[in-house]
PDB file of N, CA and C in Angstrom:
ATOM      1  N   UNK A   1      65.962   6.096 149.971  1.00  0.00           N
ATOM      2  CA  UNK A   1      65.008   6.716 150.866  1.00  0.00           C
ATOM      3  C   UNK A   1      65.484   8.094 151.324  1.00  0.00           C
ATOM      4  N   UNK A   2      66.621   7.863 151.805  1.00  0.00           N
ATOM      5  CA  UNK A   2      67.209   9.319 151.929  1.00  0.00           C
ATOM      6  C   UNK A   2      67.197  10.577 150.764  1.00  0.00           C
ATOM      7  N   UNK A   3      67.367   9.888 149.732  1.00  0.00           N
ATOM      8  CA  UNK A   3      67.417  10.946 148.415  1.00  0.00           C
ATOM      9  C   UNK A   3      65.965  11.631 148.458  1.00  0.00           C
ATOM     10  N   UNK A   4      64.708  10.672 148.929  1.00  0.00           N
ATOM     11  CA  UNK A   4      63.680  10.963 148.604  1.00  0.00           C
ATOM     12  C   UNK A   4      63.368  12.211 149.622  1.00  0.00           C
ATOM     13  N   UNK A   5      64.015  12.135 150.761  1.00  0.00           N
ATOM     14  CA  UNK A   5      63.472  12.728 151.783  1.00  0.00           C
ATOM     15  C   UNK A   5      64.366  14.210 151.674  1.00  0.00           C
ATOM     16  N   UNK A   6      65.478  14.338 150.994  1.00  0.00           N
ATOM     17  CA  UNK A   6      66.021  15.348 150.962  1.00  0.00           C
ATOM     18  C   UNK A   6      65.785  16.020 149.434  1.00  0.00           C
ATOM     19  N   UNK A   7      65.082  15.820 148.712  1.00  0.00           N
ATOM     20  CA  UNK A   7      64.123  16.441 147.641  1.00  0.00           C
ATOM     21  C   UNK A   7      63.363  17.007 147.832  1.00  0.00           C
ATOM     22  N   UNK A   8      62.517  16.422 148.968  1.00  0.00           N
ATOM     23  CA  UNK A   8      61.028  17.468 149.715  1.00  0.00           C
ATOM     24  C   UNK A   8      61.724  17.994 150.913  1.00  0.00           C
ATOM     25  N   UNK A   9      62.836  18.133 151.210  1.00  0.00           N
ATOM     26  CA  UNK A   9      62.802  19.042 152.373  1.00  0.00           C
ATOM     27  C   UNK A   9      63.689  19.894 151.270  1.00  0.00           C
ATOM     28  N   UNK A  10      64.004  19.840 150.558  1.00  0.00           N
ATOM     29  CA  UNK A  10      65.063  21.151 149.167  1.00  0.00           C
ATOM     30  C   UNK A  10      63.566  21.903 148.743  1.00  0.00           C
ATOM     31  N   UNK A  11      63.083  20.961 148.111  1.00  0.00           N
ATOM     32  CA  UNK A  11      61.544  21.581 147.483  1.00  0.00           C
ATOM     33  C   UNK A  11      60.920  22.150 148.997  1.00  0.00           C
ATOM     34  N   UNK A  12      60.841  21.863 149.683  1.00  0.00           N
ATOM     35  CA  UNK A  12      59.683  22.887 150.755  1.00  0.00           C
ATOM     36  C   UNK A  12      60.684  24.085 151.050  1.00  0.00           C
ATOM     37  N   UNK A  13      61.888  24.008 151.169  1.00  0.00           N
ATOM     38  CA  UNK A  13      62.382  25.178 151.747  1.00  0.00           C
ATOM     39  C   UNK A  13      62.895  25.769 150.302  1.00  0.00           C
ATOM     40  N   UNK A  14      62.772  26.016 149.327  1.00  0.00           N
ATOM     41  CA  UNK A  14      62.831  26.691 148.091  1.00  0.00           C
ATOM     42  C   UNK A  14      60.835  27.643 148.315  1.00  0.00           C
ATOM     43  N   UNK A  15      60.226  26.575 148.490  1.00  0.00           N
ATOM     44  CA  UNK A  15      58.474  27.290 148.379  1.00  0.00           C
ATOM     45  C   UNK A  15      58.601  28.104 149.829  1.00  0.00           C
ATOM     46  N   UNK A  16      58.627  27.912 150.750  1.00  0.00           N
ATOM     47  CA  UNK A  16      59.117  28.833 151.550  1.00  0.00           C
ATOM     48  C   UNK A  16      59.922  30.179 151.682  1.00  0.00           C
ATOM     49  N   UNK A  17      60.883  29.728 150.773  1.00  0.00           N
ATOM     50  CA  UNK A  17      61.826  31.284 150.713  1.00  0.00           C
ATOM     51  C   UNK A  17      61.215  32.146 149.039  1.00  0.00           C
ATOM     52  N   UNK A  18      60.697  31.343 148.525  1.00  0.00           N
ATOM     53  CA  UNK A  18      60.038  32.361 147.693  1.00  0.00           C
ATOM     54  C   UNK A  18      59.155  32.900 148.433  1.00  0.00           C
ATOM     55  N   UNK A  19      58.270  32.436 149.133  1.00  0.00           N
ATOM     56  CA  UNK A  19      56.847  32.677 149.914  1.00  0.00           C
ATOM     57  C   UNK A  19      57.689  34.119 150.805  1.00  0.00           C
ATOM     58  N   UNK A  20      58.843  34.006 151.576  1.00  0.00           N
ATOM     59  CA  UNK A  20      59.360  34.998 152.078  1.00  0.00           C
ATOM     60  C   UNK A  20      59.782  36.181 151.287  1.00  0.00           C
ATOM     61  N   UNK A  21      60.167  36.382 150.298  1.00  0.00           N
ATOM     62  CA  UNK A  21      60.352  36.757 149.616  1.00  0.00           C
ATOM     63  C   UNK A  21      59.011  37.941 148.519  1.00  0.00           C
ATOM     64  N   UNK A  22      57.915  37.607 148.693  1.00  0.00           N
ATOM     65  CA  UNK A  22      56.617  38.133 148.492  1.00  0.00           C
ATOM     66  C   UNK A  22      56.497  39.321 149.323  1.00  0.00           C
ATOM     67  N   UNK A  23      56.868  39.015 150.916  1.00  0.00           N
ATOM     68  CA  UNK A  23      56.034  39.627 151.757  1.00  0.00           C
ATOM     69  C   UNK A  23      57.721  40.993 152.072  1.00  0.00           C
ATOM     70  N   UNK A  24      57.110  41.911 152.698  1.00  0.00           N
ATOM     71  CA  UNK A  24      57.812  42.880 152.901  1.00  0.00           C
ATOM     72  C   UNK A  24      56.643  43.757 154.073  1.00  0.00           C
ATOM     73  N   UNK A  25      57.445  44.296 155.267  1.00  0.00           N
ATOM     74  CA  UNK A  25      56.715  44.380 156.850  1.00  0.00           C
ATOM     75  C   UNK A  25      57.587  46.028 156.324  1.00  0.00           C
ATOM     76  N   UNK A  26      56.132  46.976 156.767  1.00  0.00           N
ATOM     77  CA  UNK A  26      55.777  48.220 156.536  1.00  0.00           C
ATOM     78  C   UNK A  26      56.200  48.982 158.480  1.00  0.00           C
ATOM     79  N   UNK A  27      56.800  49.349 159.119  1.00  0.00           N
ATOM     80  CA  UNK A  27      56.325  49.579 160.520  1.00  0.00           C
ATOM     81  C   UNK A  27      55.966  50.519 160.583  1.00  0.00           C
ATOM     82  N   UNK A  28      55.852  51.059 162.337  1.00  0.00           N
ATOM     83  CA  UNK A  28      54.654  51.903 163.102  1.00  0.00           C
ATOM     84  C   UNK A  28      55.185  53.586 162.342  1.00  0.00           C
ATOM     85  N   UNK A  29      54.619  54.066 162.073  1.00  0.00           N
ATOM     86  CA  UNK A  29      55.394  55.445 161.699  1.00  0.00           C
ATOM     87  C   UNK A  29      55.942  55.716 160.387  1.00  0.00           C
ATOM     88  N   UNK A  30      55.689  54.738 159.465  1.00  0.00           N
ATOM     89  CA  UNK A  30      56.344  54.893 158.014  1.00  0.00           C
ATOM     90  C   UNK A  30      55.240  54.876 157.226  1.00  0.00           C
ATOM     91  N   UNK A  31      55.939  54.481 155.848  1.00  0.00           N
ATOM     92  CA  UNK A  31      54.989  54.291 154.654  1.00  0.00           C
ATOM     93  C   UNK A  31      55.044  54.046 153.718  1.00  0.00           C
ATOM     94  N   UNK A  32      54.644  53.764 152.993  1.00  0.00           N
ATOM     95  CA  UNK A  32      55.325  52.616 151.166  1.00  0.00           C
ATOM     96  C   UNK A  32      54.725  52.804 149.966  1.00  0.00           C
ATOM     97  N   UNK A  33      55.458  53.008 148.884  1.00  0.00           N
ATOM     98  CA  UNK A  33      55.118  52.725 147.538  1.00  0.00           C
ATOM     99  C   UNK A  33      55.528  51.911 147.049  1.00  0.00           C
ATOM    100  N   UNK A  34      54.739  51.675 146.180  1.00  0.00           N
ATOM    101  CA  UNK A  34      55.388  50.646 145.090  1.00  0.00           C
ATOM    102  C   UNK A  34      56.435  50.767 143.811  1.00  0.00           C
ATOM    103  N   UNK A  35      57.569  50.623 143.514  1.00  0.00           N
ATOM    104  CA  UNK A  35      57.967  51.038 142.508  1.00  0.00           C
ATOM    105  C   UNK A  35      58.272  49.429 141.558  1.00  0.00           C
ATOM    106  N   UNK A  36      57.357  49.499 140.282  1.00  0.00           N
ATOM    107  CA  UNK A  36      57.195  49.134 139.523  1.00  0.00           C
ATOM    108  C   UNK A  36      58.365  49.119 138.669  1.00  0.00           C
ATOM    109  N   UNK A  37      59.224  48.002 138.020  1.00  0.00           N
ATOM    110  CA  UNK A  37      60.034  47.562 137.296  1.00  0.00           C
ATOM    111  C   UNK A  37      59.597  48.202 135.162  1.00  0.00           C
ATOM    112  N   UNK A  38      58.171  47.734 135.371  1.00  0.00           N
ATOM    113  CA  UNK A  38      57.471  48.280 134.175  1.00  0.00           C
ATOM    114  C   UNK A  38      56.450  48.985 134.063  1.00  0.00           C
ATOM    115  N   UNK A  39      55.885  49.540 134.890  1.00  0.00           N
ATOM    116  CA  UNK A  39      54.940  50.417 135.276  1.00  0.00           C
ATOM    117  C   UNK A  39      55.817  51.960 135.746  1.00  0.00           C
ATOM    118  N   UNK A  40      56.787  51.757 136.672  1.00  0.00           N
ATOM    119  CA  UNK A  40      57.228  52.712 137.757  1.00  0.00           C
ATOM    120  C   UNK A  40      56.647  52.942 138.965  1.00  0.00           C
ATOM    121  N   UNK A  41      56.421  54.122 139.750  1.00  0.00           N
ATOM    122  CA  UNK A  41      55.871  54.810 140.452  1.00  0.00           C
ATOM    123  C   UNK A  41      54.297  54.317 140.576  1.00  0.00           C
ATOM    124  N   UNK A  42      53.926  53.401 141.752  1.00  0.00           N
ATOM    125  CA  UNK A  42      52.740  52.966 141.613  1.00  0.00           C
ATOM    126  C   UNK A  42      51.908  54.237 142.650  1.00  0.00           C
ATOM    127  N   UNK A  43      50.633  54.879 142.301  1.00  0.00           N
ATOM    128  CA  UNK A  43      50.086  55.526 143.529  1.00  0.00           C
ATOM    129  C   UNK A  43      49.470  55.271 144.686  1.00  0.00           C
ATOM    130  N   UNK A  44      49.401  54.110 144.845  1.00  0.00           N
ATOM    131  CA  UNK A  44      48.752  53.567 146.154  1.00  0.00           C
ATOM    132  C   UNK A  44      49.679  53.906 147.240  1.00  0.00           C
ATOM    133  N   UNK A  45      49.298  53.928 148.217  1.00  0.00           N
ATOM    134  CA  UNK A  45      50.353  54.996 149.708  1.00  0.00           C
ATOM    135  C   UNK A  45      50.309  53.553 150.678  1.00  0.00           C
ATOM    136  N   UNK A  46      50.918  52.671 151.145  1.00  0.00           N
ATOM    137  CA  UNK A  46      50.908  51.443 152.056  1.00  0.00           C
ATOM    138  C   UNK A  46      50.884  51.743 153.237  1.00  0.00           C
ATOM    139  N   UNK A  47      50.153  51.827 154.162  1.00  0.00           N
ATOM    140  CA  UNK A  47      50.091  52.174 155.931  1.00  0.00           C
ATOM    141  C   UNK A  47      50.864  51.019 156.189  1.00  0.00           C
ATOM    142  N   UNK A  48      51.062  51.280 158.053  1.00  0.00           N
ATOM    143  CA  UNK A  48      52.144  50.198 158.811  1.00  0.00           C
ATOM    144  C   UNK A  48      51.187  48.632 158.502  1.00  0.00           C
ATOM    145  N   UNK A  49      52.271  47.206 158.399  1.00  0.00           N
ATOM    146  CA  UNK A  49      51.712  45.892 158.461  1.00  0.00           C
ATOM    147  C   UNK A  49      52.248  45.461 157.866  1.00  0.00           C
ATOM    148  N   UNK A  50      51.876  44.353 156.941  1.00  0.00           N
ATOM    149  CA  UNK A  50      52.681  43.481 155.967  1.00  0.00           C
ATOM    150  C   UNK A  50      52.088  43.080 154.945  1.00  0.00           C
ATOM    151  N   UNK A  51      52.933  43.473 153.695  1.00  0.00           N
ATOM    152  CA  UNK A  51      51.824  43.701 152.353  1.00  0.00           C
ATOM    153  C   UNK A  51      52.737  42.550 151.588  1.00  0.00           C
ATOM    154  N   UNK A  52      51.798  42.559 150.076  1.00  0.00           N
ATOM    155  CA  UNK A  52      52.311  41.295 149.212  1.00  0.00           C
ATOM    156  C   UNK A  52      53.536  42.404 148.163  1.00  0.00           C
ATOM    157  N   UNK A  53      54.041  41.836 147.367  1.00  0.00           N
ATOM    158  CA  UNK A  53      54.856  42.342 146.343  1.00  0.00           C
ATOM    159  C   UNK A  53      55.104  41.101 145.342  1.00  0.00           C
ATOM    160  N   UNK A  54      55.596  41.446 143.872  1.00  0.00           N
ATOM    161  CA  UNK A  54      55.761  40.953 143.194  1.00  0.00           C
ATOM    162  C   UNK A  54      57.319  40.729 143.406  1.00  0.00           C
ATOM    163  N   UNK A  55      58.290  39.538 143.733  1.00  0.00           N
ATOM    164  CA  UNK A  55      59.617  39.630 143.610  1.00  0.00           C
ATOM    165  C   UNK A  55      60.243  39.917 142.154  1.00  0.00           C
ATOM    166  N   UNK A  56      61.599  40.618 141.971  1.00  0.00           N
ATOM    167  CA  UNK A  56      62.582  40.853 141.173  1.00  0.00           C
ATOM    168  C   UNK A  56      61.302  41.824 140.066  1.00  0.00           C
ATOM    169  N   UNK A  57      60.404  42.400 140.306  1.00  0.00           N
ATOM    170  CA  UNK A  57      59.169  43.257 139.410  1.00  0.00           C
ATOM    171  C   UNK A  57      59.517  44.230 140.032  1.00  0.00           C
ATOM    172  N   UNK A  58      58.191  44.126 141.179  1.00  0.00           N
ATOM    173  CA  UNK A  58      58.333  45.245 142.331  1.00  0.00           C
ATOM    174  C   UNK A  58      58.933  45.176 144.033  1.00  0.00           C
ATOM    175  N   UNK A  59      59.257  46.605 144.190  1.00  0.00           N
ATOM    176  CA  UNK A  59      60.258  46.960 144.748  1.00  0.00           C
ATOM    177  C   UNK A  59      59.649  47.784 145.643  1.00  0.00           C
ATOM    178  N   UNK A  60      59.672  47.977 147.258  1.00  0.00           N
ATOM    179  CA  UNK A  60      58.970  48.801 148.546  1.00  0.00           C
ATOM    180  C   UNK A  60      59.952  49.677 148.579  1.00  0.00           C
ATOM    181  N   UNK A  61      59.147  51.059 148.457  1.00  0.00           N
ATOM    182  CA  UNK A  61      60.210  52.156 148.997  1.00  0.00           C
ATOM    183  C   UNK A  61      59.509  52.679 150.408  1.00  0.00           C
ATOM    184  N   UNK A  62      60.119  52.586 151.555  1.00  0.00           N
ATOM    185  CA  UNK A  62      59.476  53.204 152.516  1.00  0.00           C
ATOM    186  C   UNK A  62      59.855  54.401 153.112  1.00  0.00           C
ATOM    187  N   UNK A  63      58.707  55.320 153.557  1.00  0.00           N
ATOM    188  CA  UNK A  63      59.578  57.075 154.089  1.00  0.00           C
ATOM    189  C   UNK A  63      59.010  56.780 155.350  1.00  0.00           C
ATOM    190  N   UNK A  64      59.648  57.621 155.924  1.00  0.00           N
ATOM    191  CA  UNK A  64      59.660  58.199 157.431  1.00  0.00           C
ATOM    192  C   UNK A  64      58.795  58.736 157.800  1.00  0.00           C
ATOM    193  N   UNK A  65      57.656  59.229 158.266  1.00  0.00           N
ATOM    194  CA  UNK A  65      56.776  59.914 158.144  1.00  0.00           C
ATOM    195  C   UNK A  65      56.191  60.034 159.731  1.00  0.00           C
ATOM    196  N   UNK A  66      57.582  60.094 161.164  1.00  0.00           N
ATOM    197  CA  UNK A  66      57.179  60.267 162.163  1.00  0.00           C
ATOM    198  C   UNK A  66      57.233  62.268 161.993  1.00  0.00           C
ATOM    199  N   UNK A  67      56.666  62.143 163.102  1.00  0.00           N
ATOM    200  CA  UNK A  67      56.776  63.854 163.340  1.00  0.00           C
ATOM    201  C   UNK A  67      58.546  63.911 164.202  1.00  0.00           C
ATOM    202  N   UNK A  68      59.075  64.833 163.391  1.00  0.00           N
ATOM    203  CA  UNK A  68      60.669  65.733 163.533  1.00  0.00           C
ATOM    204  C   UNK A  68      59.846  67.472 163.954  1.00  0.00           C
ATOM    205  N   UNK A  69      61.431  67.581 164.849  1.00  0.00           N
ATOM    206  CA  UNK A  69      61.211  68.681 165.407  1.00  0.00           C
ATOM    207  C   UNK A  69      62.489  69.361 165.045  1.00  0.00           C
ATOM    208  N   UNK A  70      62.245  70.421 164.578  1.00  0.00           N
ATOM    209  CA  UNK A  70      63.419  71.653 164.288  1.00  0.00           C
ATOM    210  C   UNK A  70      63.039  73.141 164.997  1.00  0.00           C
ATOM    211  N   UNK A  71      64.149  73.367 165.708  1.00  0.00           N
ATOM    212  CA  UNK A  71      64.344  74.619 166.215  1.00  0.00           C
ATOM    213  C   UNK A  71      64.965  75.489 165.273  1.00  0.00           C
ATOM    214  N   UNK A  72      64.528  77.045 165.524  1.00  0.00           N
ATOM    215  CA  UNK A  72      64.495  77.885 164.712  1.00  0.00           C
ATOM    216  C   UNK A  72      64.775  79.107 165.622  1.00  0.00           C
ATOM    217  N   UNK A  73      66.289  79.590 165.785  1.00  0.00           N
ATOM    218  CA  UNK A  73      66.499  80.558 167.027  1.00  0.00           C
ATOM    219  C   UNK A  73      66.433  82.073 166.279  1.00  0.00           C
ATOM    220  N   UNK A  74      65.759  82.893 166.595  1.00  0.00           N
ATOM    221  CA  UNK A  74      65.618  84.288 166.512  1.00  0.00           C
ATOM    222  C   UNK A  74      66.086  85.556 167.329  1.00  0.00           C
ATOM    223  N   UNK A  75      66.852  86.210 167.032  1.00  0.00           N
ATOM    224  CA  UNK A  75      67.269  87.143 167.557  1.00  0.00           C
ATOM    225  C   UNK A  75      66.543  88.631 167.128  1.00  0.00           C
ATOM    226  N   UNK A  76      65.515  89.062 168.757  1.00  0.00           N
ATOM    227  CA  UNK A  76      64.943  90.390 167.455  1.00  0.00           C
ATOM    228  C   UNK A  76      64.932  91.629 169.045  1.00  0.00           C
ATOM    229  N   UNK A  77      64.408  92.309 168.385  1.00  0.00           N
ATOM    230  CA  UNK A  77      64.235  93.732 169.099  1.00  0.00           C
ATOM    231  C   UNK A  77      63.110  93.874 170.118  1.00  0.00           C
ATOM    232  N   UNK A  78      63.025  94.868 171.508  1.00  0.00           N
ATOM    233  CA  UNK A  78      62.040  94.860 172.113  1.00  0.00           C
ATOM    234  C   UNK A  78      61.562  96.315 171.665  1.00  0.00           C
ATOM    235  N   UNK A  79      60.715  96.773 172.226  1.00  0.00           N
ATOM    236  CA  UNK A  79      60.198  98.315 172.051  1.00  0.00           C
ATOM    237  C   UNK A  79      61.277  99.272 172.480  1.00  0.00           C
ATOM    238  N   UNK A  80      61.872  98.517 173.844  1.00  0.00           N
ATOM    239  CA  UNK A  80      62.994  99.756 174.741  1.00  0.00           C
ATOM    240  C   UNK A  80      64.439  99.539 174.194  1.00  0.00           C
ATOM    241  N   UNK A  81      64.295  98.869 172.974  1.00  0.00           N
ATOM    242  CA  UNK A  81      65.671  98.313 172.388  1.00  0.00           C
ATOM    243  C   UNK A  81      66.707  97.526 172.782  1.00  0.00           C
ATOM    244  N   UNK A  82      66.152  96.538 173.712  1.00  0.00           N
ATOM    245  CA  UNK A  82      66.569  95.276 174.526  1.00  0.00           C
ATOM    246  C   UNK A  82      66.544  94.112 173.532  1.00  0.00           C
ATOM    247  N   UNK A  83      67.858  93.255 172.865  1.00  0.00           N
ATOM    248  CA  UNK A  83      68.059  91.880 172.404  1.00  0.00           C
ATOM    249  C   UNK A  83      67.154  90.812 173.281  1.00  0.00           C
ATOM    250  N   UNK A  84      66.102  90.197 172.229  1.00  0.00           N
ATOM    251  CA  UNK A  84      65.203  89.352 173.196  1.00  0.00           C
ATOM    252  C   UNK A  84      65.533  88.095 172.229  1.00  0.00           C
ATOM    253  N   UNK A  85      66.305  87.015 172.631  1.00  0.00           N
ATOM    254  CA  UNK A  85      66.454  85.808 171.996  1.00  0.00           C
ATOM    255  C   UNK A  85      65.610  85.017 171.933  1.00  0.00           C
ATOM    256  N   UNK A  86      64.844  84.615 171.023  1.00  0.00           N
ATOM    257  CA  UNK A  86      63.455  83.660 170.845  1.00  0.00           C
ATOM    258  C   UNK A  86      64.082  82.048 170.317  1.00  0.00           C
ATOM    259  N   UNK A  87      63.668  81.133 170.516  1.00  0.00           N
ATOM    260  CA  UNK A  87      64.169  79.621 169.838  1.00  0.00           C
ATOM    261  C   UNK A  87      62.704  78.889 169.637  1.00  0.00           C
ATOM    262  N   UNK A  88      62.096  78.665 168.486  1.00  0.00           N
ATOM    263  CA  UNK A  88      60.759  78.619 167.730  1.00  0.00           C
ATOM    264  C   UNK A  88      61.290  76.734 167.404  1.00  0.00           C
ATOM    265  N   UNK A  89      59.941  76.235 168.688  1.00  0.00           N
ATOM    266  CA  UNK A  89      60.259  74.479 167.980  1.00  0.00           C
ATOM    267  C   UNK A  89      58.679  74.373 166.660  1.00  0.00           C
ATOM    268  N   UNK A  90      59.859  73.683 166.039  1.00  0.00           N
ATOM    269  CA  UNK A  90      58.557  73.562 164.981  1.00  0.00           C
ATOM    270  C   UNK A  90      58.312  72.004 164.784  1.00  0.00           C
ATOM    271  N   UNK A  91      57.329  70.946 164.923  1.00  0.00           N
ATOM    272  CA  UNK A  91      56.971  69.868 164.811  1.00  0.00           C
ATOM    273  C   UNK A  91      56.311  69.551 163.272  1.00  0.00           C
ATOM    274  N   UNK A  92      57.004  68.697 162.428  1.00  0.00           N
ATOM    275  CA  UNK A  92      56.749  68.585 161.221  1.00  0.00           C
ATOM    276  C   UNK A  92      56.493  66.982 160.352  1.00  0.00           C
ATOM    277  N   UNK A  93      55.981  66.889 160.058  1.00  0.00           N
ATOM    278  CA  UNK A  93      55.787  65.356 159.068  1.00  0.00           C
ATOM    279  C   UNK A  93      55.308  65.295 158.320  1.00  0.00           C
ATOM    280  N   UNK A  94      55.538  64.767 156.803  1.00  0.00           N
ATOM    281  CA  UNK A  94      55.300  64.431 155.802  1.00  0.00           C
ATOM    282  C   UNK A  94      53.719  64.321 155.783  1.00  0.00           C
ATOM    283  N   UNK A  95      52.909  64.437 154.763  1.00  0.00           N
ATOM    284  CA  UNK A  95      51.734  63.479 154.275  1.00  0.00           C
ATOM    285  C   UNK A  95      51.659  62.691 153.778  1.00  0.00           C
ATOM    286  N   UNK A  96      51.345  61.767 154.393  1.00  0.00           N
ATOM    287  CA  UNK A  96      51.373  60.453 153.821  1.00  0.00           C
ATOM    288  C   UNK A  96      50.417  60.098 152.429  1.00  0.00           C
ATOM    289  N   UNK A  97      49.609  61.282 151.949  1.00  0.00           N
ATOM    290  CA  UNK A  97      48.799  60.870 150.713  1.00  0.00           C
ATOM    291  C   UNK A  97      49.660  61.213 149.534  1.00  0.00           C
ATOM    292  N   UNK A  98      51.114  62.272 150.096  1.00  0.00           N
ATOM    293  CA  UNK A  98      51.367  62.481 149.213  1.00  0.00           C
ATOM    294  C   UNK A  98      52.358  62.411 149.022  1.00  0.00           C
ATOM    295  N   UNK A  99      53.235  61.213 149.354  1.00  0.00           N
ATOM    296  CA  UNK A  99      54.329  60.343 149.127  1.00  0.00           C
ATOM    297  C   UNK A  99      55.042  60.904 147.595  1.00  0.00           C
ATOM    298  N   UNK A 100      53.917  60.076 146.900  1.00  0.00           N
ATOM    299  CA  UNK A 100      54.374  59.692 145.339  1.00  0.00           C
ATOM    300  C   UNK A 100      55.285  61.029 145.048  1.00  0.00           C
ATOM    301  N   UNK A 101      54.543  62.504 145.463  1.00  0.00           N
ATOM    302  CA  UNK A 101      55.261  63.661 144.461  1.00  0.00           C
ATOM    303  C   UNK A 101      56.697  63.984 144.847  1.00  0.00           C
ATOM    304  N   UNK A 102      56.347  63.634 146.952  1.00  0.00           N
ATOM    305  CA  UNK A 102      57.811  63.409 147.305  1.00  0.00           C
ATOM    306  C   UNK A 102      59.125  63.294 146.359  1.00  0.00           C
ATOM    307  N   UNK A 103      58.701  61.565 146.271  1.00  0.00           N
ATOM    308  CA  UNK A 103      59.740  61.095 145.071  1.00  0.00           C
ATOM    309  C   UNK A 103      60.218  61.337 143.778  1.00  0.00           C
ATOM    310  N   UNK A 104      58.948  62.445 143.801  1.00  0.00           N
ATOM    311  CA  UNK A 104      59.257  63.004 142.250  1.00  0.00           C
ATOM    312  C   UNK A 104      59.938  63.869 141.820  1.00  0.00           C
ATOM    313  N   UNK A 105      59.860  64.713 143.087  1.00  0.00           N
ATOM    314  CA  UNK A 105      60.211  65.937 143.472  1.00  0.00           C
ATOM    315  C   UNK A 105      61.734  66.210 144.133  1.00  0.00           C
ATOM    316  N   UNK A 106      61.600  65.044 145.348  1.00  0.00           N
ATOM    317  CA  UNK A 106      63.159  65.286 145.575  1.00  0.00           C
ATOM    318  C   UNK A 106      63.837  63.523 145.582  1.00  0.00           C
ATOM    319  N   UNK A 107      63.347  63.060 144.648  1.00  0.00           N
ATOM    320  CA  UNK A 107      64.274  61.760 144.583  1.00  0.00           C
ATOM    321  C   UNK A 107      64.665  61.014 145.760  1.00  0.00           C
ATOM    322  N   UNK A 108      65.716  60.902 146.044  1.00  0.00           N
ATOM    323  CA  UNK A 108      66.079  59.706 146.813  1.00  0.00           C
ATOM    324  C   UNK A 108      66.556  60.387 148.339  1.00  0.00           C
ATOM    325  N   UNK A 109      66.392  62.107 148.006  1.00  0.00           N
ATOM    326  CA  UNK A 109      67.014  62.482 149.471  1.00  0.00           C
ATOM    327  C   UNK A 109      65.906  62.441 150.667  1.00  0.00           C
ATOM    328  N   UNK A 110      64.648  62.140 150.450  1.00  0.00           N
ATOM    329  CA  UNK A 110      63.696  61.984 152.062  1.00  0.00           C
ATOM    330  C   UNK A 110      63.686  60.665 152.231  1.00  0.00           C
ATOM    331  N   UNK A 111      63.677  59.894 151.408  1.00  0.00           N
ATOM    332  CA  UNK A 111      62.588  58.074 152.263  1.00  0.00           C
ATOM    333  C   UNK A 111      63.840  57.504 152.769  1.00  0.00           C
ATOM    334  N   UNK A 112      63.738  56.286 153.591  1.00  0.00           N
ATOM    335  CA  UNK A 112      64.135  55.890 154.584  1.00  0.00           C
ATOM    336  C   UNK A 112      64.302  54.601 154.121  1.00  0.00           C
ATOM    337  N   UNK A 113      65.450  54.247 154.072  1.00  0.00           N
ATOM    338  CA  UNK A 113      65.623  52.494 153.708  1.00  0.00           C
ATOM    339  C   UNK A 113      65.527  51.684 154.890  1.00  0.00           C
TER     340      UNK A 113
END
C-alpha cells in the first residue's frame, strides 16, 4: 500500500515540476523574447505577466526597459566671457517593439537576466 501511494505522489510531483517548468514570470518594467533552439530569434516582444515556453527548446531573454537617467555636464561660454557650468539630465528607455534588433545589434551587452 505504501509503494502504491508513493508512485502517485513521485508521479504528481514529476507533472508538477514539468508544469513549472513551462511557465516563466515576465515583471513590471521589462520584456521578453523568445529565443528558439531551432528557429532562433522569435519576433514576438512579451509585456509584464506570465507566459508559456517550450522547456530545453525555448529559452526567455528578458531586457530592462525602465526609464535610466544620465547626466551630461557641459562647460560653455557666456556672451561677457563668464564659465557657465550646465549638467543636462537625460531620461531614456529602450522600445520595446524593438527588442529583437537590440539583440542583434549589440548581443548580450543590454538585456537583463
Amino acid at each position: 500500500m505504501n509503494t502504491k501511494a508513493f508512485n502517485i505522489l513521485g508521479a504528481g510531483s514529476l507533472v508538477i515540476g514539468a508544469a513549472v517548468q513551462c511557465l516563466y514570470n515576465v515583471d513590471a518594467g521589462e520584456a521578453a523574447i523568445i529565443f528558439d533552439k531551432f528557429a532562433g530569434v522569435k519576433t514576438n516582444v512579451y509585456g509584464e505577466g506570465t507566459h508559456f515556453r517550450i522547456p530545453l527548446i525555448q529559452e526567455p531573454i528578458i531586457f530592462d526597459i525602465k526609464s535610466r537617467p544620465r547626466s551630461v555636464p557641459v562647460i560653455t561660454g557666456s556672451k561677457d566671457l563668464q564659465t557657465v557650468n550646465l549638467t543636462l539630465r537625460i531620461l531614456f528607455h529602450p522600445d520595446p517593439t524593438t527588442i529583437t534588433k537590440y539583440l542583434h545589434t549589440c548581443q548580450y551587452y543590454y538585456y537583463y537576466y
